[in-house]
Protein backbone atom coordinates (compact mmCIF):
# COMPACT_ATOMS: atom_id res chain seq x y z
CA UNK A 1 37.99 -18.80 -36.22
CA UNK A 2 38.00 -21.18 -39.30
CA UNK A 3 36.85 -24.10 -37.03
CA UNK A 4 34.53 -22.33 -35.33
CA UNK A 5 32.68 -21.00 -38.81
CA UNK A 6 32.59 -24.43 -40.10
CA UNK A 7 31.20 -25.97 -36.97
CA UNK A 8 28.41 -23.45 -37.49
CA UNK A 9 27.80 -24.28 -40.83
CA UNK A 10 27.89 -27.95 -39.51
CA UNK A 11 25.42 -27.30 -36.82
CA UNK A 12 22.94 -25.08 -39.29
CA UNK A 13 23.23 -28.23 -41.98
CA UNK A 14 21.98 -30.54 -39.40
CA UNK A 15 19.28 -28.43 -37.96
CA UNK A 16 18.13 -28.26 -41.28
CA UNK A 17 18.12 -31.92 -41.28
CA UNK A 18 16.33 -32.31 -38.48
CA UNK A 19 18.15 -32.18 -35.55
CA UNK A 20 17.53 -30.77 -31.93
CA UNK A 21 20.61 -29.31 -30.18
CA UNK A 22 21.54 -29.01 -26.92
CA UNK A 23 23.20 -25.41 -25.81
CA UNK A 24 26.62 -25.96 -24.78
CA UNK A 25 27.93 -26.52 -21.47
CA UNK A 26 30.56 -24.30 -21.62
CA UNK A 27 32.95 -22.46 -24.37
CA UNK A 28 35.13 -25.29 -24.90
CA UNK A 29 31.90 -27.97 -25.22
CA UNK A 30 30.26 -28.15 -28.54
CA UNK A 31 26.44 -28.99 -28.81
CA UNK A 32 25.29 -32.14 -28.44
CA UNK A 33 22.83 -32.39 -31.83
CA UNK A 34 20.73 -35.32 -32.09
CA UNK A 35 18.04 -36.60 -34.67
CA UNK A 36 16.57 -39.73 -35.30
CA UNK A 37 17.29 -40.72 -38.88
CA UNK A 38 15.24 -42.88 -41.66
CA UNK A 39 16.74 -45.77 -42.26
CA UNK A 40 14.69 -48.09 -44.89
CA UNK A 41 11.90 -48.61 -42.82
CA UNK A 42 13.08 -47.59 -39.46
CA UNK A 43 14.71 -44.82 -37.42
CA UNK A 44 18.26 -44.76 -35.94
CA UNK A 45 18.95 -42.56 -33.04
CA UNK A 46 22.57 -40.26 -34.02
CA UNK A 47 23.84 -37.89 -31.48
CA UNK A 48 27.01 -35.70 -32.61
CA UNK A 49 28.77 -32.89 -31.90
CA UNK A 50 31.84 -31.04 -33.13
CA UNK A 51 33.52 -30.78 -36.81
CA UNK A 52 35.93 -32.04 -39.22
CA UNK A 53 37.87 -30.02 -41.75
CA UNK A 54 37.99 -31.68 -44.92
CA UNK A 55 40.52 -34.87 -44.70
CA UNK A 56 39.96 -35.44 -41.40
CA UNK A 57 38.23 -38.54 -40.02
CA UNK A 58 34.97 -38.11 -38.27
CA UNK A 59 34.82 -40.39 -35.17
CA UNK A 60 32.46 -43.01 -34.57
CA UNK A 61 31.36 -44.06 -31.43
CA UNK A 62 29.74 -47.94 -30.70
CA UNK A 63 28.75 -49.14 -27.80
CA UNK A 64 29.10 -52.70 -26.22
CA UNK A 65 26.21 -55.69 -25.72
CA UNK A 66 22.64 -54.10 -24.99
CA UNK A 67 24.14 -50.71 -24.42
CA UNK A 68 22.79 -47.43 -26.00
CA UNK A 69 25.06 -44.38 -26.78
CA UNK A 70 24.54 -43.09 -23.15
CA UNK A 71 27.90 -44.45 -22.13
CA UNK A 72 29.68 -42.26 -24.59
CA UNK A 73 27.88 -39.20 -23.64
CA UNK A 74 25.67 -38.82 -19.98
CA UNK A 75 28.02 -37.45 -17.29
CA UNK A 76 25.76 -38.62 -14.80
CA UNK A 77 27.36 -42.17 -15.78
CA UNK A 78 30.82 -41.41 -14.97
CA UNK A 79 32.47 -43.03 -11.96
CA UNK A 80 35.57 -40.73 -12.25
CA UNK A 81 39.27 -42.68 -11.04
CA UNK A 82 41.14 -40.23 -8.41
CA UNK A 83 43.30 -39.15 -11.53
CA UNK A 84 40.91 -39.28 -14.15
CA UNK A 85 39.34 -36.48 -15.75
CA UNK A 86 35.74 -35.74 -17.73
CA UNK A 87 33.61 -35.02 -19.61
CA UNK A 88 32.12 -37.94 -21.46
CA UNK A 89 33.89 -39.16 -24.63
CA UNK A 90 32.02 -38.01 -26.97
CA UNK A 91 31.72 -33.93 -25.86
CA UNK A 92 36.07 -34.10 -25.13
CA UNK A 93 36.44 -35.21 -28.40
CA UNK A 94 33.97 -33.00 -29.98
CA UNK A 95 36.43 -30.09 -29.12
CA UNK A 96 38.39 -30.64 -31.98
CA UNK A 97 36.21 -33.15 -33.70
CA UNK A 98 33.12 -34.51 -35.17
CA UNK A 99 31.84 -37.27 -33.61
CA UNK A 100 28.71 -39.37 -33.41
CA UNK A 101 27.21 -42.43 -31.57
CA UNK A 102 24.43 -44.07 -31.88
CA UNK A 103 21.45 -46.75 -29.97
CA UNK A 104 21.05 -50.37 -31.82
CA UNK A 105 17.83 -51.34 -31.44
CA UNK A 106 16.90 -52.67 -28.25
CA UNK A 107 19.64 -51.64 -25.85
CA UNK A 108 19.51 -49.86 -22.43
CA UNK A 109 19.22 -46.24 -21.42
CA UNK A 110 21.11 -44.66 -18.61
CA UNK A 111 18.06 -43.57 -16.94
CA UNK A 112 16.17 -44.79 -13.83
CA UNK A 113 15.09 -48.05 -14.57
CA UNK A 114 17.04 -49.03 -17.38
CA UNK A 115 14.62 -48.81 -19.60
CA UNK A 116 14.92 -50.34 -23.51
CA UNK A 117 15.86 -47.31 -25.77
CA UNK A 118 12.28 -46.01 -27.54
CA UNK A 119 15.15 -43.90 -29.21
CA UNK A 120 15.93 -46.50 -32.53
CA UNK A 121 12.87 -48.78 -34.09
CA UNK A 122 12.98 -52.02 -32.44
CA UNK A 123 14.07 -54.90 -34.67
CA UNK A 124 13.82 -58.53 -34.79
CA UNK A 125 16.58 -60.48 -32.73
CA UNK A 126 18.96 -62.01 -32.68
CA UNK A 127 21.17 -60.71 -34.88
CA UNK A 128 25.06 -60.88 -35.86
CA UNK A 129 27.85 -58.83 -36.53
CA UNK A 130 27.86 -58.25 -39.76
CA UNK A 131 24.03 -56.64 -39.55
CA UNK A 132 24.75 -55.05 -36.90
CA UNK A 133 27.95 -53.50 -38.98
CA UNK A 134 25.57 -53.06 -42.32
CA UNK A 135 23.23 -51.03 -39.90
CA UNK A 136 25.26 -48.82 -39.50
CA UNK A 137 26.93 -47.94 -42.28
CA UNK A 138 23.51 -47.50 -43.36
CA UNK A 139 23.08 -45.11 -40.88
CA UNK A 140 25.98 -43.23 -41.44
CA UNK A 141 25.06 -43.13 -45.26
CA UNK A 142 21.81 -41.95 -44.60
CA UNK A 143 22.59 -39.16 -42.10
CA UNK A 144 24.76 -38.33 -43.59
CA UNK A 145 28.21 -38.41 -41.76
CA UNK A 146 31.05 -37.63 -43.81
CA UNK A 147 33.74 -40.07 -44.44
CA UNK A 148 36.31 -41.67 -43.64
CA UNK A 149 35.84 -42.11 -40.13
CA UNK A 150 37.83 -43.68 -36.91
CA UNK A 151 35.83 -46.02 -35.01
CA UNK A 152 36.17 -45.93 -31.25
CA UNK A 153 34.52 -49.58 -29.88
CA UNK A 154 33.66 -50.63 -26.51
CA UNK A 155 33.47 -54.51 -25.66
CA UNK A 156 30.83 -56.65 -28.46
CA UNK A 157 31.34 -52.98 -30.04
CA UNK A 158 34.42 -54.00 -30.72
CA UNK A 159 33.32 -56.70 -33.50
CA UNK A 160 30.70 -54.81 -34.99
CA UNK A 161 33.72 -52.00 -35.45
CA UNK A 162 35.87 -54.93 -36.58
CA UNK A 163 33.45 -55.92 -38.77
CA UNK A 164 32.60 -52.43 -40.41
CA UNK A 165 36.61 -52.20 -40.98
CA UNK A 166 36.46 -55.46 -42.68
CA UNK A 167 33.54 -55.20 -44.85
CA UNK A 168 34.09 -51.41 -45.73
CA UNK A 169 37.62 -50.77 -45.82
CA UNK A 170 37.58 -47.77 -48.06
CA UNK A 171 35.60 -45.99 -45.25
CA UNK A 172 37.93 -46.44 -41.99
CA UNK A 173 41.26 -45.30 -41.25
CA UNK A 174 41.87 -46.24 -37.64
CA UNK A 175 40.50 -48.24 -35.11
CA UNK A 176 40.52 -47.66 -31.26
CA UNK A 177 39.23 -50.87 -29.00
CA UNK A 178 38.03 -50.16 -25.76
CA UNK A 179 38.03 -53.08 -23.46
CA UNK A 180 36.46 -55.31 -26.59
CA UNK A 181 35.41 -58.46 -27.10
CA UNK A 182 38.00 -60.48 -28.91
CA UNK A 183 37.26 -63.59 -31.13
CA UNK A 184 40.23 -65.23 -29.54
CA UNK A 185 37.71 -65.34 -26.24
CA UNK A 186 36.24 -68.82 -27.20
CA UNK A 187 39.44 -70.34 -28.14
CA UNK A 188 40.93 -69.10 -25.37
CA UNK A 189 38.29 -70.33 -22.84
CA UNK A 190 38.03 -73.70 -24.60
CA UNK A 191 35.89 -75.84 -23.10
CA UNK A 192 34.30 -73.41 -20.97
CA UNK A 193 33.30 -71.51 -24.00
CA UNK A 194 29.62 -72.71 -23.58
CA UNK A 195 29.12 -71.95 -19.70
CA UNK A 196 30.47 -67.77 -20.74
CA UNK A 197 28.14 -67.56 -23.58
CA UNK A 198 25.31 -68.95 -21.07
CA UNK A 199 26.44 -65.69 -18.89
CA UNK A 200 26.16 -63.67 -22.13
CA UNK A 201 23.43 -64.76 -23.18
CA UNK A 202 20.93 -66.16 -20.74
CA UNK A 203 17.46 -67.20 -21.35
CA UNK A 204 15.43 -64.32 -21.01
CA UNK A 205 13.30 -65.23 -18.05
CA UNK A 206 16.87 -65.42 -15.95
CA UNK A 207 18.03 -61.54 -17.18
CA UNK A 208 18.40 -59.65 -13.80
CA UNK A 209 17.81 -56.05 -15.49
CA UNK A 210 14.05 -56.53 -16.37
CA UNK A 211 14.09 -54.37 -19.23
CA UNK A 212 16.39 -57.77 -21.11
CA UNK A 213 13.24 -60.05 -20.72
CA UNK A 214 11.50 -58.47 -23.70
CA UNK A 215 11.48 -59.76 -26.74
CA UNK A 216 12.73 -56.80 -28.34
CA UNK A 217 16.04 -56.59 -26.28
CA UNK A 218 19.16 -56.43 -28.23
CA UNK A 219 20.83 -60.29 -28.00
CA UNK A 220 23.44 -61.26 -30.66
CA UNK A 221 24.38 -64.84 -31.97
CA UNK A 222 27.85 -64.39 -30.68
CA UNK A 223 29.10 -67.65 -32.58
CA UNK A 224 27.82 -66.83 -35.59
CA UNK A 225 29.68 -63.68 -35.34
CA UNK A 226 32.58 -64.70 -34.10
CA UNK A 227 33.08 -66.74 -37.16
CA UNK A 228 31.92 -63.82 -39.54
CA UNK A 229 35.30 -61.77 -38.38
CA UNK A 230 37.51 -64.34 -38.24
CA UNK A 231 36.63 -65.55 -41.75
CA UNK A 232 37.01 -62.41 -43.18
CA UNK A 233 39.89 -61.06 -45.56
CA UNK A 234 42.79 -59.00 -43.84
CA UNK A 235 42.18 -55.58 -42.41
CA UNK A 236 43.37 -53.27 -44.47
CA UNK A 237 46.68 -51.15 -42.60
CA UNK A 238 45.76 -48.29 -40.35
CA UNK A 239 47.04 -47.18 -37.10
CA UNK A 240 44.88 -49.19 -34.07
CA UNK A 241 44.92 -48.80 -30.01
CA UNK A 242 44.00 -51.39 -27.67
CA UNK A 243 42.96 -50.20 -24.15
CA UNK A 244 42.43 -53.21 -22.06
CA UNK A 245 40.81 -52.87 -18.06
CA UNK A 246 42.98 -54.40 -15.09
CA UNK A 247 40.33 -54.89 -12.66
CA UNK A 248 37.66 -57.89 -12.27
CA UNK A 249 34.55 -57.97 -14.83
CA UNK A 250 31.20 -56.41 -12.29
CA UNK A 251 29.74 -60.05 -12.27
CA UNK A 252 28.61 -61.71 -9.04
CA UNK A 253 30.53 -64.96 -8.48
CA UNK A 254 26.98 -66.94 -7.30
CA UNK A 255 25.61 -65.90 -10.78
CA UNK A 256 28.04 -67.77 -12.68
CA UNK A 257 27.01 -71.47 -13.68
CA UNK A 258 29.12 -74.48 -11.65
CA UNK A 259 32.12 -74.81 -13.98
CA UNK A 260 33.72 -71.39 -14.62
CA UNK A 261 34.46 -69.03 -12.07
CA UNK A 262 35.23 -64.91 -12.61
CA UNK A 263 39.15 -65.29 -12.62
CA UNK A 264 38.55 -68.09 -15.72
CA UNK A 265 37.13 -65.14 -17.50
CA UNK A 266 38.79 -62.32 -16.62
CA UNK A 267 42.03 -64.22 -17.65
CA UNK A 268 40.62 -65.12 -20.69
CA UNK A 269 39.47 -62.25 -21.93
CA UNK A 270 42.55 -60.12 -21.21
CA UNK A 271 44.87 -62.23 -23.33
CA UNK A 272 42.71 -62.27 -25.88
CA UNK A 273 43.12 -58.75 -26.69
CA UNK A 274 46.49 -60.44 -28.34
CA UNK A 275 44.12 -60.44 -30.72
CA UNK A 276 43.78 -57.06 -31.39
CA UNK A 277 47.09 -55.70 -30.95
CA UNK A 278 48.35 -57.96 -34.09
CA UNK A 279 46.21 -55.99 -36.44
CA UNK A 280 48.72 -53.24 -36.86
CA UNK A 281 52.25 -53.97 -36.68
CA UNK A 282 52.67 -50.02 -34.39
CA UNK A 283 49.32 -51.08 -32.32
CA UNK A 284 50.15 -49.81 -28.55
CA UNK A 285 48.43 -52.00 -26.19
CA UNK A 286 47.60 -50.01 -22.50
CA UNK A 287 46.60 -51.12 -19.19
CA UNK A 288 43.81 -48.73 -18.09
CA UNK A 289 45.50 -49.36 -14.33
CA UNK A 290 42.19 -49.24 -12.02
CA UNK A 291 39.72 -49.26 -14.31
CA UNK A 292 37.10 -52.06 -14.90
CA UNK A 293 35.09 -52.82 -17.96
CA UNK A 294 33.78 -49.48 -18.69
CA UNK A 295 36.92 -47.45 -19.35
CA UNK A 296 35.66 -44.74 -20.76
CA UNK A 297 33.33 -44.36 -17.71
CA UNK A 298 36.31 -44.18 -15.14
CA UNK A 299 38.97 -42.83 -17.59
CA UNK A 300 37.09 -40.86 -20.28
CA UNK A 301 40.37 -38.64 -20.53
CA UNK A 302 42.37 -41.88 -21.64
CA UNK A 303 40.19 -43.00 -24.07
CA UNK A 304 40.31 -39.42 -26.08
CA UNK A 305 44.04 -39.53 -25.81
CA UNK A 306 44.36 -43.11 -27.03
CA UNK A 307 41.47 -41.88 -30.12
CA UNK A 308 43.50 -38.10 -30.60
CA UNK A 309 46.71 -40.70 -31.66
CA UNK A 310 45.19 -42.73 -33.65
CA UNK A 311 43.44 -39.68 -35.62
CA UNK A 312 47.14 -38.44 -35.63
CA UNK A 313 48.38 -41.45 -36.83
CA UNK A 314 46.11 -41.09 -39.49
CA UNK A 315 46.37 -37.68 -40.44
CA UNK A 316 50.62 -38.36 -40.67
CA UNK A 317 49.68 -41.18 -43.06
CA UNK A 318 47.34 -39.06 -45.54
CA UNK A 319 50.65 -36.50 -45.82
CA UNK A 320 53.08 -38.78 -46.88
């Protein structure tokens, strides 16, 4: 009954704020509530649902390269393994917690067509890392969401989480990488290095979705980034989880340039989640077995458990 009363109070302090809700599924699903907030000059896109009882983390939800906060929270998006189990991420956590994601500037709905978000004020691009990581803390300030918060990251989400964690420590207690993009990737590939960032980013006449030609479309100077993390001070200790696909990246072999084929990557990128598993001496790496890129598309139900430890992790810590 407590929860329940302070979700309430929650919901009416948003509504207040501005945001629309969405009636609940069912009993057990809290409302999705979503506003778009001032930010300087611009508007974010937030979407959140649940609570938090004071001490507890709020989680944060970011999404990988050009992707908007659908991922996190459209069922229609789910492709469901034979054991797996919904709903979205970001409603099964909400049960027992409040969480929020969010659309960068100029990445892709899950709606026919794939169009560009017209959700979050377009921005100049390209940017790096640590913008994309003092966006939204911004955003998070300005909504506001309370802190200290666990951030749940999904592939190039997984910097701009790293990043955050780096460059506000006082703010996050636990991190929770989903299939991410490690820094190690370019070391790892060596030489190839240059033909994979070609894949990632390709001139914009060559993108296949045609939403990516515009000139607004989210594209980040992965280098530049890349270098921001790794020359950054020591994460400060907190409990992390690494999730890590075991099936082939969705890219067409003829696509790729002469030079580098799909298993080049796909081995690279797997070890190089070494990467994050060293950041916490207690960090438990698992295979999503079946899954491909998008885990918490085809395991949803694993990515809440891996997040629920971590918050538990957390909340054993703030006890002792």
């Amino acid at each position: 009954m407590a929860r329940q009363s302070q979700y309430w109070l929650w919901l009416a302090f948003l509504l207040k704020l501005g945001f629309s809700a969405a009636a609940p599924a069912n009993a057990e699903e809290a409302s999705l509530i979503a506003r778009n907030v001032p930010v300087g000059d611009r508007e974010l896109y937030l979407v959140c649902a649940g609570s938090t009882r004071p001490g507890e983390p709020s989680v944060i939800l970011i999404s990988g390269y050009r992707d908007s906060s659908d991922p996190w929270t459209e069922s229609d998006a789910l492709s469901l393994l034979p054991e797996a189990s919904g709903p979205p991420v970001l409603q099964g956590l909400a049960r027992d917690h409040l969480v929020c994601a969010y659309d960068r500037p100029g990445t892709l709905r899950y709606v026919t067509g794939l169009p560009l978000t017209a959700r979050s004020t377009p921005v100049a691009q390209p940017r790096t890392v640590r913008e994309l990581a003092a966006e939204l803390h911004a955003l998070l300030m300005a909504a506001p969401v309370p802190r200290p918060y666990v951030l749940v990251s999904h592939s190039l989400g997984g910097l701009i989480g790293l990043a955050f964690a780096l460059t506000y420590p006082a703010d996050v207690r636990g991190l929770v990488f989903v299939d991410s993009f490690s820094p190690n990737v370019r070391d790892r590939l060596g030489g190839l290095w240059p033909l994979y960032r070609g894949v990632l980013n390709p001139p914009a006449d060559e993108q296949t979705i045609v939403s990516l030609r515009s000139a607004a479309s989210e594209r980040v100077d992965i280098d530049a980034s890349f270098d921001q993390v790794l020359s950054s001070p020591l994460l400060s200790p907190m409990p992390v989880a690494v999730l890590t696909k075991t099936e082939p990246f969705r890219i067409a072999p003829s696509s790729l340039p002469a030079g580098i084929t799909l298993s080049d990557i796909d081995r690279a990128y797997e070890s190089a989640q070494d990467y994050f598993v060293a950041l916490s001496p207690t960090t438990p790496h698992v295979m999503a077995t079946g899954s491909e890129h998008y885990i918490q598309l085809s395991q949803p139900d694993l990515v809440i458990k891996a997040t629920e430890l971590v918050i538990s992790r957390v909340l054993d810590e703030s006890r002792r």
